[in-house]
Structures are given as structure tokens and as C-alpha cells.
PDB file of N, CA and C in Angstrom:
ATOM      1  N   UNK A   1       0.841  -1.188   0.000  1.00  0.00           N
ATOM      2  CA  UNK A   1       0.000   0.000   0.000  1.00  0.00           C
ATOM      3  C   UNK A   1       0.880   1.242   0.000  1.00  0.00           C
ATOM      4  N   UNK A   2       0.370   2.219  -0.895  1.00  0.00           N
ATOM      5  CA  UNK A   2       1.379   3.522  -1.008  1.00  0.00           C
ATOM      6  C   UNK A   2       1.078   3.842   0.586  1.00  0.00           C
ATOM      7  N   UNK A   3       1.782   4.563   0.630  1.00  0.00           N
ATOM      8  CA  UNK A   3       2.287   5.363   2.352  1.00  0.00           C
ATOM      9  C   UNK A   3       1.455   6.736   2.281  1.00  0.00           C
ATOM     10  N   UNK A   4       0.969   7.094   1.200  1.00  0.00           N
ATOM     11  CA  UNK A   4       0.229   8.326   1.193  1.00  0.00           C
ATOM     12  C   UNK A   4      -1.194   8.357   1.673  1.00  0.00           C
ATOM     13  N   UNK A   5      -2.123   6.922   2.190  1.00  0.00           N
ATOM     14  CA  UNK A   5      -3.197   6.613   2.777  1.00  0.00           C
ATOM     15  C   UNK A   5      -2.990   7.266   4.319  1.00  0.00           C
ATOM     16  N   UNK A   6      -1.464   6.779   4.927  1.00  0.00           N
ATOM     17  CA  UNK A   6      -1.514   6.598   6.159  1.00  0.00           C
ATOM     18  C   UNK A   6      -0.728   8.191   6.289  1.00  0.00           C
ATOM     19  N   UNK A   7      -0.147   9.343   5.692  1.00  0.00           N
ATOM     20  CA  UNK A   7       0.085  10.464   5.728  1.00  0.00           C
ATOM     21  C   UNK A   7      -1.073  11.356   5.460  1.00  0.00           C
ATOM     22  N   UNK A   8      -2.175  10.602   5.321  1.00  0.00           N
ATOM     23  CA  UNK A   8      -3.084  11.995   4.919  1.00  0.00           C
ATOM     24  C   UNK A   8      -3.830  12.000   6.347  1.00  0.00           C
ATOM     25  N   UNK A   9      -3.396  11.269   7.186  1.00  0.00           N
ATOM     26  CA  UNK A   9      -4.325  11.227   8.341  1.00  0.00           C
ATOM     27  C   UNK A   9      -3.395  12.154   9.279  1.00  0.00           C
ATOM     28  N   UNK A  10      -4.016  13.097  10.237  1.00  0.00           N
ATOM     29  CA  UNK A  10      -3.403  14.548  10.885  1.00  0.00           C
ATOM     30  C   UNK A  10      -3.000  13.808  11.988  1.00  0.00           C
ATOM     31  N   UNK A  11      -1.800  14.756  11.839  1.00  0.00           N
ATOM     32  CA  UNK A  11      -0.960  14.289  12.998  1.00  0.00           C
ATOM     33  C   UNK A  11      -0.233  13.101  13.585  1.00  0.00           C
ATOM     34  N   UNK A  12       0.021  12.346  12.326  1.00  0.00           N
ATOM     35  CA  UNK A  12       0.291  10.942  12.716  1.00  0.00           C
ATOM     36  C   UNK A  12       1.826  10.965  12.942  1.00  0.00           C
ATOM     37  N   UNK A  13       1.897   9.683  13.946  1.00  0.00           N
ATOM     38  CA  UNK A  13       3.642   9.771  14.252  1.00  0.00           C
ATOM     39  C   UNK A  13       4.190   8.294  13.524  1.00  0.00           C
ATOM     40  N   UNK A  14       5.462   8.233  13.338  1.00  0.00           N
ATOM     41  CA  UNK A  14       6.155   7.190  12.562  1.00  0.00           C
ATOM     42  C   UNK A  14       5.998   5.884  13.368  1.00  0.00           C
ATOM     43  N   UNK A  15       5.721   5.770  14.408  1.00  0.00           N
ATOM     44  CA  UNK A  15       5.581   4.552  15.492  1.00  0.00           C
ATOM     45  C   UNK A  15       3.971   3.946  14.739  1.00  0.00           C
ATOM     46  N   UNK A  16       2.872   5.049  14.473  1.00  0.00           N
ATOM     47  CA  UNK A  16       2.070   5.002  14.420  1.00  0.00           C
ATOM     48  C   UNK A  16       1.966   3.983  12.975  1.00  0.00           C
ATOM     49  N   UNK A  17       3.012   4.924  12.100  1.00  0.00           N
ATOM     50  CA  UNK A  17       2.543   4.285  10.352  1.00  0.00           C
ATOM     51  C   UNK A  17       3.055   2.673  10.193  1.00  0.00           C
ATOM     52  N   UNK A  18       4.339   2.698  10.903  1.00  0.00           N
ATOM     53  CA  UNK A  18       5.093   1.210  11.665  1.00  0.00           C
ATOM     54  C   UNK A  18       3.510   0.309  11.046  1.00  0.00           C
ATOM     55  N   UNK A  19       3.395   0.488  12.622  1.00  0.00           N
ATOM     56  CA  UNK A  19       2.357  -0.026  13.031  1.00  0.00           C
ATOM     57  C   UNK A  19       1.224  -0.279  12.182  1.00  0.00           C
ATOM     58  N   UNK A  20       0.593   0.145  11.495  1.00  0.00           N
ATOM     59  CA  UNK A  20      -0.170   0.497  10.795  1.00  0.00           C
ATOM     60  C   UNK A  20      -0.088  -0.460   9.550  1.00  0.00           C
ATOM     61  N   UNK A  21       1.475  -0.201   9.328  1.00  0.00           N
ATOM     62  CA  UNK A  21       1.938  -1.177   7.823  1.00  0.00           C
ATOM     63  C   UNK A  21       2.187  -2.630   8.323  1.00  0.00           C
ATOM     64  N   UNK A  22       2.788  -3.261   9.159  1.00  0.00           N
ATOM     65  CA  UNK A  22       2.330  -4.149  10.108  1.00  0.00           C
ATOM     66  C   UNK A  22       1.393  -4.795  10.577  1.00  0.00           C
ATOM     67  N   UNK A  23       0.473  -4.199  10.399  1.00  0.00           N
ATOM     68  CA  UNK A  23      -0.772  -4.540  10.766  1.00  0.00           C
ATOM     69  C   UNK A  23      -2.060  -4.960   9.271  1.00  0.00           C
ATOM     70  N   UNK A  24      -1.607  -4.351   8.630  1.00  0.00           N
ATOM     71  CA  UNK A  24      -2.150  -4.007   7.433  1.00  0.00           C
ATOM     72  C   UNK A  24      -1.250  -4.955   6.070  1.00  0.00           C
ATOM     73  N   UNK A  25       0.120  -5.633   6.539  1.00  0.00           N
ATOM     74  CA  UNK A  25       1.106  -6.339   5.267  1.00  0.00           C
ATOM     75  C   UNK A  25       0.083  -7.213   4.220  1.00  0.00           C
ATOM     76  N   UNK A  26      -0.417  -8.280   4.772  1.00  0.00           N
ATOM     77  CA  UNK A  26      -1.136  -9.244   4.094  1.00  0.00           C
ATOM     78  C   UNK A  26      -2.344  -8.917   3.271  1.00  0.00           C
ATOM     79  N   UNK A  27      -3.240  -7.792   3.486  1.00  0.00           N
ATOM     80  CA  UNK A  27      -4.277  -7.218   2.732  1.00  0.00           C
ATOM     81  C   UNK A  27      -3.731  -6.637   1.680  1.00  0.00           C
ATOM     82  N   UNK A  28      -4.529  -6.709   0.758  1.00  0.00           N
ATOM     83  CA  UNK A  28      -4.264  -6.726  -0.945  1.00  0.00           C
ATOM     84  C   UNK A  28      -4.639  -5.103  -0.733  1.00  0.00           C
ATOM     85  N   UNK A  29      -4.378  -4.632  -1.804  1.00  0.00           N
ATOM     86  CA  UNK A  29      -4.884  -2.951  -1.702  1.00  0.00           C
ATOM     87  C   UNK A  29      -6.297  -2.567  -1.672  1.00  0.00           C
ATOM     88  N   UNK A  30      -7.271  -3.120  -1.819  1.00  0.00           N
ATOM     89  CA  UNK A  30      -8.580  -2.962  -1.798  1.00  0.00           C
ATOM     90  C   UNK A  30      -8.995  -3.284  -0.559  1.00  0.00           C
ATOM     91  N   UNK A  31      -8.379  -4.087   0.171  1.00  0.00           N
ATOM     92  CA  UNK A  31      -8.282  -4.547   1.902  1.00  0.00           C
ATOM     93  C   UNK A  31      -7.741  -3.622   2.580  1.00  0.00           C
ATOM     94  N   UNK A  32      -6.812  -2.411   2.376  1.00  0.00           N
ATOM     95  CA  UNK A  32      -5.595  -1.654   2.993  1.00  0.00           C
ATOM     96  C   UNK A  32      -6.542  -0.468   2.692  1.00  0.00           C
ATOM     97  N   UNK A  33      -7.236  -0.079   1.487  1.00  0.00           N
ATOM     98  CA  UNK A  33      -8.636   0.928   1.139  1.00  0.00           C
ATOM     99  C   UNK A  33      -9.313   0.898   2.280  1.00  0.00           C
ATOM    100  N   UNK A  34     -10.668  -0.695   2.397  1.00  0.00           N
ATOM    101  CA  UNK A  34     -11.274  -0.684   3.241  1.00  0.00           C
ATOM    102  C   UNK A  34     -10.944  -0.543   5.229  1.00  0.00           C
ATOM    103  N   UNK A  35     -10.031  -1.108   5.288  1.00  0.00           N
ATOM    104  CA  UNK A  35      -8.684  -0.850   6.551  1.00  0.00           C
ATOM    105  C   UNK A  35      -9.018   0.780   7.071  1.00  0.00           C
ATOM    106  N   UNK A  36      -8.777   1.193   5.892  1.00  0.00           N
ATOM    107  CA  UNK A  36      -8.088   2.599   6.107  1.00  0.00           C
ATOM    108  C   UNK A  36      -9.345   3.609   6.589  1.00  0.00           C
ATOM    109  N   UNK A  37     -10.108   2.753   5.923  1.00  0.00           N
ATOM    110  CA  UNK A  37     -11.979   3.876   6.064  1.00  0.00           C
ATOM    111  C   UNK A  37     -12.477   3.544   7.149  1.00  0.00           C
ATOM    112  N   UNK A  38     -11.829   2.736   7.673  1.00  0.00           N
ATOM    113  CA  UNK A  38     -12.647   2.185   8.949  1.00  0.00           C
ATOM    114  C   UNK A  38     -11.521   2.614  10.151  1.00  0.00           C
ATOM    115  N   UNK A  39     -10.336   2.808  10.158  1.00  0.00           N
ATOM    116  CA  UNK A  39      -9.508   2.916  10.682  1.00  0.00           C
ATOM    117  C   UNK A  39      -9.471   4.637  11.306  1.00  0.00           C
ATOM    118  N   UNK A  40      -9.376   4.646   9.750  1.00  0.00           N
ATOM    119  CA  UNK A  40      -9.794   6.552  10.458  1.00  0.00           C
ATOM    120  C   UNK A  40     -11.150   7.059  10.558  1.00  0.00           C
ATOM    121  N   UNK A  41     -12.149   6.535  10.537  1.00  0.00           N
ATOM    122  CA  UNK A  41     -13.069   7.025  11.174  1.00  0.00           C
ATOM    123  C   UNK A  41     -12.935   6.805  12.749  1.00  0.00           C
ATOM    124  N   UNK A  42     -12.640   6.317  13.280  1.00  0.00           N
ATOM    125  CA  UNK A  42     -11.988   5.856  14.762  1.00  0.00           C
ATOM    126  C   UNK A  42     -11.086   6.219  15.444  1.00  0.00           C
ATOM    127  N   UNK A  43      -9.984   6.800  14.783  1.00  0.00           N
ATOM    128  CA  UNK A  43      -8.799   7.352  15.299  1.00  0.00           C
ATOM    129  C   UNK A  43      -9.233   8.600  15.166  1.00  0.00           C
ATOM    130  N   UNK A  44      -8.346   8.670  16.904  1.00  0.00           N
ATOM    131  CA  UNK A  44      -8.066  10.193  17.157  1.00  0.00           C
ATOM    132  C   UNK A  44      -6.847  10.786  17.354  1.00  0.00           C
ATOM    133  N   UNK A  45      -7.181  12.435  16.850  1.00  0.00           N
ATOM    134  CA  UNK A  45      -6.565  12.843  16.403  1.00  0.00           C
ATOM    135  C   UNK A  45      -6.016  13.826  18.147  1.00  0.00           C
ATOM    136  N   UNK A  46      -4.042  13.245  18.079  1.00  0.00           N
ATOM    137  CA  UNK A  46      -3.404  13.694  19.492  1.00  0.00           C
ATOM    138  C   UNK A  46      -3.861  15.227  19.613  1.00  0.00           C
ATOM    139  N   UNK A  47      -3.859  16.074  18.616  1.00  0.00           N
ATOM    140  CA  UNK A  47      -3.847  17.097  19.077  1.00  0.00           C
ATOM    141  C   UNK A  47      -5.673  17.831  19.411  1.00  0.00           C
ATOM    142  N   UNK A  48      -6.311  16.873  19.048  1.00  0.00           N
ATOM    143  CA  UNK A  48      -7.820  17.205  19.784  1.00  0.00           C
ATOM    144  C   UNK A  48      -7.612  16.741  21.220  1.00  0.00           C
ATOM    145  N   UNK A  49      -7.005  15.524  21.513  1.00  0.00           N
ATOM    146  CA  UNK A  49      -7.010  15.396  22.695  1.00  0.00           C
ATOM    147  C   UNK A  49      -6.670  16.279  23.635  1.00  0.00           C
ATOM    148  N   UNK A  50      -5.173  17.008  23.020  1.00  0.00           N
ATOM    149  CA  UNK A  50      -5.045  17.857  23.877  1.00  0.00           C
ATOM    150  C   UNK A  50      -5.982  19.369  24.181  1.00  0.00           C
ATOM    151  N   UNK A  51      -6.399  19.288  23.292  1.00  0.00           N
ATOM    152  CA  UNK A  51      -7.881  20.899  23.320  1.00  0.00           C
ATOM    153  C   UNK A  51      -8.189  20.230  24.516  1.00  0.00           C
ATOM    154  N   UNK A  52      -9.000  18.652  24.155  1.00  0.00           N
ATOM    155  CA  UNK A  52     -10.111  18.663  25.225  1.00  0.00           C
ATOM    156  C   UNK A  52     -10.025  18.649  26.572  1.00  0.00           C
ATOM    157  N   UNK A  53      -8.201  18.247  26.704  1.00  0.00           N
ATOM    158  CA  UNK A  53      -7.450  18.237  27.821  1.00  0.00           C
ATOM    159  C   UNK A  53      -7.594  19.447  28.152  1.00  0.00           C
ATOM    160  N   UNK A  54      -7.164  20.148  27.495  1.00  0.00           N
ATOM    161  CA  UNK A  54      -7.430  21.943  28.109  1.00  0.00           C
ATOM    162  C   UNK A  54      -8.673  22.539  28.313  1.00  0.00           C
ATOM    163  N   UNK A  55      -9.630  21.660  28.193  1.00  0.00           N
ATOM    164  CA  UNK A  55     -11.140  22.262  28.281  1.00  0.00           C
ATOM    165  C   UNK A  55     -10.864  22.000  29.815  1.00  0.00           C
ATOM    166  N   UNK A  56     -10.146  20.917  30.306  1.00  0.00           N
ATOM    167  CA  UNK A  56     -10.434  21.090  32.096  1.00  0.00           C
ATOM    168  C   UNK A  56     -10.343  21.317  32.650  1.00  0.00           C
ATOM    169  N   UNK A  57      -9.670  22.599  32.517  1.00  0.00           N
ATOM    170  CA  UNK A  57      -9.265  23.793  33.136  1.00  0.00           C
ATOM    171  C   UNK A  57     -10.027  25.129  33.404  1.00  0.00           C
ATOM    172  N   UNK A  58     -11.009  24.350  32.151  1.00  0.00           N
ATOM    173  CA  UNK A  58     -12.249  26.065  32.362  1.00  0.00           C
ATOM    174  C   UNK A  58     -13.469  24.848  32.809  1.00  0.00           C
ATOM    175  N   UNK A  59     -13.501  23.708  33.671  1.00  0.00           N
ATOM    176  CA  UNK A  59     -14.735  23.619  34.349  1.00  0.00           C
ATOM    177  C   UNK A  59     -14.933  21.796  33.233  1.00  0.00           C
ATOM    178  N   UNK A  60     -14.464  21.838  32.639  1.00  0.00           N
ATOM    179  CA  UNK A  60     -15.074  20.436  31.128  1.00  0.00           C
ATOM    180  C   UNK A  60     -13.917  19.534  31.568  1.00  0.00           C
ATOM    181  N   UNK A  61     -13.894  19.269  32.862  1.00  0.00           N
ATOM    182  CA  UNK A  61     -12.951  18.200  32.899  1.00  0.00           C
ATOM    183  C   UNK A  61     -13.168  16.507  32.718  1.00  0.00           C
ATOM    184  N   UNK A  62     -12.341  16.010  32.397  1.00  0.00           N
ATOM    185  CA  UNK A  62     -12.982  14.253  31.851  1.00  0.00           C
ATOM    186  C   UNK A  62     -12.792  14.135  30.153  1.00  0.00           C
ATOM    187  N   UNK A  63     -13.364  15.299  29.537  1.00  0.00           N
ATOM    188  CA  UNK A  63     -13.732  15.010  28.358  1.00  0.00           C
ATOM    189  C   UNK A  63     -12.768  13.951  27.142  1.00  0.00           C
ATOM    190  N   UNK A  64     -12.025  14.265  27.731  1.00  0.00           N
ATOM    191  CA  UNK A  64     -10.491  13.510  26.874  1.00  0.00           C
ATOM    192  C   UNK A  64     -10.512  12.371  27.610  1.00  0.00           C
ATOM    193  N   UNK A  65     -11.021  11.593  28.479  1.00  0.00           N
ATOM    194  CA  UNK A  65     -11.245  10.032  28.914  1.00  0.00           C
ATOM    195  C   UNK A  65     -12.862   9.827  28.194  1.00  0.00           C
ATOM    196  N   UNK A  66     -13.468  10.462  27.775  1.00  0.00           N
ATOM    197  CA  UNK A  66     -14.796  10.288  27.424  1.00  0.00           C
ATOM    198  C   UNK A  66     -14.967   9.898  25.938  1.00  0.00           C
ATOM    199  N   UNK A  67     -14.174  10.697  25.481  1.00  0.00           N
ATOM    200  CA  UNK A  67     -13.769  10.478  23.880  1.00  0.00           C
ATOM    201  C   UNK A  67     -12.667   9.215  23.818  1.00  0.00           C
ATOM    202  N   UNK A  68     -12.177   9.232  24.789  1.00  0.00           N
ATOM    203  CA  UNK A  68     -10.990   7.843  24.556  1.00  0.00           C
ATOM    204  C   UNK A  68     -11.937   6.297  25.198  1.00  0.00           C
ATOM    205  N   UNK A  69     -13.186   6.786  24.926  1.00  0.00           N
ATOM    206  CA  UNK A  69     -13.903   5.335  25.726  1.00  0.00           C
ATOM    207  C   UNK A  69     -13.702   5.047  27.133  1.00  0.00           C
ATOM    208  N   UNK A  70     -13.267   5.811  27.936  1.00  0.00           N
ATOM    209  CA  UNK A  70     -12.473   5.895  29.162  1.00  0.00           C
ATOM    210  C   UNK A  70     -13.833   5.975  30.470  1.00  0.00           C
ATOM    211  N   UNK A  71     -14.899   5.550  30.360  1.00  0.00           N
ATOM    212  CA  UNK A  71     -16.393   5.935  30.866  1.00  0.00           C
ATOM    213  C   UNK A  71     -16.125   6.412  32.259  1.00  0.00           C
ATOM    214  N   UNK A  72     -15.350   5.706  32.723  1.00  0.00           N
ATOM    215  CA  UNK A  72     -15.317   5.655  34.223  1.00  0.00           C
ATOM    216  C   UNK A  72     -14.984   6.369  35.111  1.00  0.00           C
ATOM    217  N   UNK A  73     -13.487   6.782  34.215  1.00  0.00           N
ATOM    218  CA  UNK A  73     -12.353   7.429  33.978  1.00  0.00           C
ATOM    219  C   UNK A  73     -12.805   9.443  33.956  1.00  0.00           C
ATOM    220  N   UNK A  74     -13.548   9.225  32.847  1.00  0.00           N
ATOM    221  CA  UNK A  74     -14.126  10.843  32.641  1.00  0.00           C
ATOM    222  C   UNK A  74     -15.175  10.928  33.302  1.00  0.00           C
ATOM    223  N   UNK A  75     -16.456  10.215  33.963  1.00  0.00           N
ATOM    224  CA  UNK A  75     -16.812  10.701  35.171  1.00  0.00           C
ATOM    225  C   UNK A  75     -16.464  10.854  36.036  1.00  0.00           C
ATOM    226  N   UNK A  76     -15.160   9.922  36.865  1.00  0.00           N
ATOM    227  CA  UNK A  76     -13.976  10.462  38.026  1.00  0.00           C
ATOM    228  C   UNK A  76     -13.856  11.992  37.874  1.00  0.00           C
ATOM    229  N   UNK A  77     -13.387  11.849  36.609  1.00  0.00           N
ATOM    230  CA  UNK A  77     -12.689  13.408  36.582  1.00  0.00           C
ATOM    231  C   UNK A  77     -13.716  14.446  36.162  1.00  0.00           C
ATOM    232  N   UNK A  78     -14.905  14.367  35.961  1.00  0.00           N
ATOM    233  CA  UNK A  78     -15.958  15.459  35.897  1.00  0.00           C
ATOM    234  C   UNK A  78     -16.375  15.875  37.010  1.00  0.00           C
ATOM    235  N   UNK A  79     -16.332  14.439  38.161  1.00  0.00           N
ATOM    236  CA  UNK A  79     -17.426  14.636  39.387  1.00  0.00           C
ATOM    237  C   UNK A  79     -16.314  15.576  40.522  1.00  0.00           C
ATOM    238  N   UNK A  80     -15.080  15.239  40.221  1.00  0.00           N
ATOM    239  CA  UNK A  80     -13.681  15.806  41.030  1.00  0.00           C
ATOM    240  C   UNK A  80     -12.968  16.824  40.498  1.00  0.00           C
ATOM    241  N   UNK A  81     -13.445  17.677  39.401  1.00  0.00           N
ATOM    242  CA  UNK A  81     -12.721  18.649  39.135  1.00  0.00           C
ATOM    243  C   UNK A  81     -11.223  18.092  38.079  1.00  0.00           C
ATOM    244  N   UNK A  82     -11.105  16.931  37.932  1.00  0.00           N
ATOM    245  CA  UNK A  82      -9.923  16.425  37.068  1.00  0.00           C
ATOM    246  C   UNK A  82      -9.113  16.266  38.056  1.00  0.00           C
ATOM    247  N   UNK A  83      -9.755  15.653  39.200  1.00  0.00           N
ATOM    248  CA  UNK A  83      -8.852  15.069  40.415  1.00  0.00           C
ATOM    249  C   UNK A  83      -8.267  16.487  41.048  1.00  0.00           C
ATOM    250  N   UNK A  84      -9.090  17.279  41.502  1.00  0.00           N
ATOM    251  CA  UNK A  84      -8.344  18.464  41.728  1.00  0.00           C
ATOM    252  C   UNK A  84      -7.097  18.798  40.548  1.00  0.00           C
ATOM    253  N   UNK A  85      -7.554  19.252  39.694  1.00  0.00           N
ATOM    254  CA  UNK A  85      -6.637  19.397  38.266  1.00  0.00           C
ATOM    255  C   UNK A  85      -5.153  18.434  38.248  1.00  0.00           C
ATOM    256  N   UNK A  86      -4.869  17.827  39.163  1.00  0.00           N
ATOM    257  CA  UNK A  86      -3.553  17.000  39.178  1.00  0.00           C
ATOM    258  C   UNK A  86      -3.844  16.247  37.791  1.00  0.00           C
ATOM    259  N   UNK A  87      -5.194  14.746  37.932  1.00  0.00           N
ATOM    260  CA  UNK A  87      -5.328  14.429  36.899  1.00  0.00           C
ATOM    261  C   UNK A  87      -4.835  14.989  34.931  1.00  0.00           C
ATOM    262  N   UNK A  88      -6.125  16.006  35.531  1.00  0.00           N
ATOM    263  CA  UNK A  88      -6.160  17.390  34.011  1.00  0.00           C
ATOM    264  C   UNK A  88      -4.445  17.400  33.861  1.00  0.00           C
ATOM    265  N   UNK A  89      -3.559  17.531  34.567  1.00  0.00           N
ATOM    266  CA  UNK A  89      -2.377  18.107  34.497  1.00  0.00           C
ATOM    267  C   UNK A  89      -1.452  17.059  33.753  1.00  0.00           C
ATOM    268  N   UNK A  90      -1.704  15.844  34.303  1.00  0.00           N
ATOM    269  CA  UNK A  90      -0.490  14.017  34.230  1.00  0.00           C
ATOM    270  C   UNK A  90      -1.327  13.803  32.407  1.00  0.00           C
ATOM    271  N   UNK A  91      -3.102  14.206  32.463  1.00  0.00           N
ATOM    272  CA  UNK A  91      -3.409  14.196  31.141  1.00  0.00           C
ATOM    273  C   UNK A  91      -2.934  14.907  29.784  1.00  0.00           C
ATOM    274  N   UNK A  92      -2.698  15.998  30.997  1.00  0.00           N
ATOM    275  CA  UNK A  92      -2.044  17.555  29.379  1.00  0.00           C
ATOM    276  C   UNK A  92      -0.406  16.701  29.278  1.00  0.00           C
ATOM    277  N   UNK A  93       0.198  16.530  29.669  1.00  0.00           N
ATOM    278  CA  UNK A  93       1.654  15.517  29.523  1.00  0.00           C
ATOM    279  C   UNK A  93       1.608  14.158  28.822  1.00  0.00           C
ATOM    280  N   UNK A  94       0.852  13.921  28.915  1.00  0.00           N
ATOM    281  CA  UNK A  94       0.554  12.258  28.030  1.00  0.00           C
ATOM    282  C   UNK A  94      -0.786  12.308  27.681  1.00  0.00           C
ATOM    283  N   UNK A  95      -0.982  13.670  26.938  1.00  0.00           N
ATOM    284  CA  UNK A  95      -1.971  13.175  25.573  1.00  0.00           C
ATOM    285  C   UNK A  95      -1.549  12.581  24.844  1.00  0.00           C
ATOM    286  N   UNK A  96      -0.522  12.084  24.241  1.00  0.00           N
ATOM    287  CA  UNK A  96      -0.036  12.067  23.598  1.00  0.00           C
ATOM    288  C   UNK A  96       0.129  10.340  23.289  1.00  0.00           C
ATOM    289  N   UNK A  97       0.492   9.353  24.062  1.00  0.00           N
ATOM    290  CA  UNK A  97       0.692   8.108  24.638  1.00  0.00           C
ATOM    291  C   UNK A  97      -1.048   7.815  24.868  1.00  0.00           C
ATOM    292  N   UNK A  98      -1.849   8.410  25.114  1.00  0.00           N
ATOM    293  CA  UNK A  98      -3.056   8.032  25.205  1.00  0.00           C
ATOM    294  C   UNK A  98      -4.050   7.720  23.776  1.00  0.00           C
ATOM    295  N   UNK A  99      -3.609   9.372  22.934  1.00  0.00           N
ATOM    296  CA  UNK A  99      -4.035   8.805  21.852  1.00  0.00           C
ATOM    297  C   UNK A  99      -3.233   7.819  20.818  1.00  0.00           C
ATOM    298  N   UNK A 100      -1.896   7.406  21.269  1.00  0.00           N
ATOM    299  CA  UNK A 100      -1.187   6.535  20.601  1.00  0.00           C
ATOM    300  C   UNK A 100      -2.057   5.095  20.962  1.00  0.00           C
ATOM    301  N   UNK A 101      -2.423   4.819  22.684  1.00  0.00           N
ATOM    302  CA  UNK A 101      -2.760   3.598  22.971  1.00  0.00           C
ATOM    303  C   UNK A 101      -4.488   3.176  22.177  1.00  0.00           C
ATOM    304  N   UNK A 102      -4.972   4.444  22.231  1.00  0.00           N
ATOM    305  CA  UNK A 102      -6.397   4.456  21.802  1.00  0.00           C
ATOM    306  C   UNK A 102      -6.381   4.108  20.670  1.00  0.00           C
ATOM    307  N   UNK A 103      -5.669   4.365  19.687  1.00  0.00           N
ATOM    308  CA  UNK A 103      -5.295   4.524  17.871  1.00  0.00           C
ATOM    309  C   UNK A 103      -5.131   3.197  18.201  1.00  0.00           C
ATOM    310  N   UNK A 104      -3.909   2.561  19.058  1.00  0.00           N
ATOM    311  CA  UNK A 104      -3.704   0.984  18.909  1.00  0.00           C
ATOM    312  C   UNK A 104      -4.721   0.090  18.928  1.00  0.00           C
ATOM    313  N   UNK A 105      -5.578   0.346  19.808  1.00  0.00           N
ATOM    314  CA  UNK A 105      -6.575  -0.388  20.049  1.00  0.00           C
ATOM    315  C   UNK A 105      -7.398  -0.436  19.020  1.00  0.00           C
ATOM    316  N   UNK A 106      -7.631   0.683  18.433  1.00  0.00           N
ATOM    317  CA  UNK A 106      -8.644   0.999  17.144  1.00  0.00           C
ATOM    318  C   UNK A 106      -8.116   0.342  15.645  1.00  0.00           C
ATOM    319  N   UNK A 107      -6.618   0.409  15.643  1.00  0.00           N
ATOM    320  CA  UNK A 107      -6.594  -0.093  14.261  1.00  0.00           C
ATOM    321  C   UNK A 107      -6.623  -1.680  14.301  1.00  0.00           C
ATOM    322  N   UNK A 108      -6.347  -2.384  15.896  1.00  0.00           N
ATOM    323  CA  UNK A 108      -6.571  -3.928  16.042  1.00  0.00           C
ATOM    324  C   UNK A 108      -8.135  -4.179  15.674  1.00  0.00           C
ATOM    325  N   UNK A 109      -9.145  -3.249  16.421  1.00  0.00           N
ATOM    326  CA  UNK A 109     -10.407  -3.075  16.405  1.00  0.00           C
ATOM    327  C   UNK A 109     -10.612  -3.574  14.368  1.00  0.00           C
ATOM    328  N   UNK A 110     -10.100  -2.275  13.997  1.00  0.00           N
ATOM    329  CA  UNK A 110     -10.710  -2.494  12.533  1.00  0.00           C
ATOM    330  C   UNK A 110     -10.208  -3.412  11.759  1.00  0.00           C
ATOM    331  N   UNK A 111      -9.045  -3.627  12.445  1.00  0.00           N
ATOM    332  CA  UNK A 111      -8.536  -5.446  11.345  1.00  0.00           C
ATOM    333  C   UNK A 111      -9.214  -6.682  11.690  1.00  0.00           C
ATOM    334  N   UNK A 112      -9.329  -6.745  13.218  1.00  0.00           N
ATOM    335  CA  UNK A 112     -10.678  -7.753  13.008  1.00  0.00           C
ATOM    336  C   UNK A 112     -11.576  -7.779  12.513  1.00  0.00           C
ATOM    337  N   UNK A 113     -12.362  -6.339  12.380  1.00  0.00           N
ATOM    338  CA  UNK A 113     -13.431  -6.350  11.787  1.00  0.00           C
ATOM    339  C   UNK A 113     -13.202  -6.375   9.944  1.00  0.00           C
ATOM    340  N   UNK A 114     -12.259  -6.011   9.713  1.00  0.00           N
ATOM    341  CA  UNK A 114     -11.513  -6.870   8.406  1.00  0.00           C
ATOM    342  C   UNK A 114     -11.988  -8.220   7.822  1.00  0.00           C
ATOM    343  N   UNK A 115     -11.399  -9.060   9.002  1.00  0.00           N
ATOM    344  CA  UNK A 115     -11.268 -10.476   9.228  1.00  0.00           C
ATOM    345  C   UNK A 115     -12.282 -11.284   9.467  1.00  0.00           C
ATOM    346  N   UNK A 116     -13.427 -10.573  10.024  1.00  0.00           N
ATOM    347  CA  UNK A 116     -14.652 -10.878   9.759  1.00  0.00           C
ATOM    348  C   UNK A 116     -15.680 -10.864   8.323  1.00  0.00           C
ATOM    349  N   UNK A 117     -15.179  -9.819   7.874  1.00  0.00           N
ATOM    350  CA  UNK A 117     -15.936  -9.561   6.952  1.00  0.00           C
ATOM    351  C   UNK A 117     -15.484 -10.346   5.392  1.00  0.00           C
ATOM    352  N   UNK A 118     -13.957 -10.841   5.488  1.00  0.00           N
ATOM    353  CA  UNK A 118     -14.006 -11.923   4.510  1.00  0.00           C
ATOM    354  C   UNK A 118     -14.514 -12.828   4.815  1.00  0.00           C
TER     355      UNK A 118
END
């Protein structure tokens, strides 16, 4: 698969495309197409995380565990202020590793669902 599927998606890091091509070797290009549509509708993008990370500072704290599927996680931190902002704070530092782990999960997510669908 050309490399220009996995560069048009914002903000992506080289660990990420690794990964990605790795994950993606054995699908024919019409498989690495469908991959890709399903892949990025799902992935998020690090630097929204960090907005939403910064929303918890004006009162919107959680929101960046809420969007990362994190349920539990972003009501903790809505009902507590973002853990007395400590949370909000360890979050604004590793947005970054969060939306890497979330993306991981998501592009395993859409290759099964790949793998199903042949």
C-alpha cells in the first residue's frame, strides 16, 4: 500500500505508520482501502485530545477520557474537578501516549473487523 493513505491522516507519528503497515502487510490494496476507512473514522486525532485536555481547566474536565472510551475514567474526573486538576495536568503531559494507545486499540479493532468480513 502507497504510504500516502496513512500520511493523509493529521498528525500521525512514525511509530504510528510502523504499526499500521504491520498490521495491514497481508491485505491486498482494496483490503488496505477498506482498513483505512474504517480505521480513520476511529482514530483520534493527538492534538484534539489535547484541546479537550485543556477544556479542564475552564470547568469540562474528563472530556479527553470520554472520547478515549475511558467511561469511568471521565466521570472520576468530571465529578472531582480532574482530580483536583492533578489528573487534568499528568493528562495535558501524556496526551499524547493516550491517543497513541487508543489509535492501537482501534486499528486492532478495525482489522478484526476486516477479518470478519471476509
Amino acid at each position: 500500500m502507497n504510504n500516502q493513505y496513512y500520511y493523509s491522516l493529521p498528525n500521525i507519528s512514525t511509530t504510528e505508520i510502523a504499526f499500521l503497515q504491520q498490521i495491514t502487510q497481508n491485505l491486498d490494496e482494496e483490503g488496505q482501502k477498506r482498513f483505512m476507512m474504517f480505521y480513520s473514522g476511529k482514530r483520534k486525532d493527538p492534538q484534539h485530545l489535547l484541546l479537550f485536555t485543556l477544556l479542564g481547566f475552564l470547568g469540562f474536565a474528563g472530556i479527553q477520557r470520554f472520547v478515549t472510551n475511558q467511561m469511568g475514567m471521565g466521570i472520576v474526573y468530571f465529578l472531582t474537578a480532574g482530580l483536583c486538576f492533578i489528573g487534568t495536568i499528568i493528562d495535558l503531559i501524556n496526551y499524547k501516549s493516550m491517543a497513541d494507545e487508543f489509535n492501537h486499540k482501534m486499528a486492532i479493532e478495525s482489522r478484526q473487523f476486516m477479518d470478519m468480513m471476509r
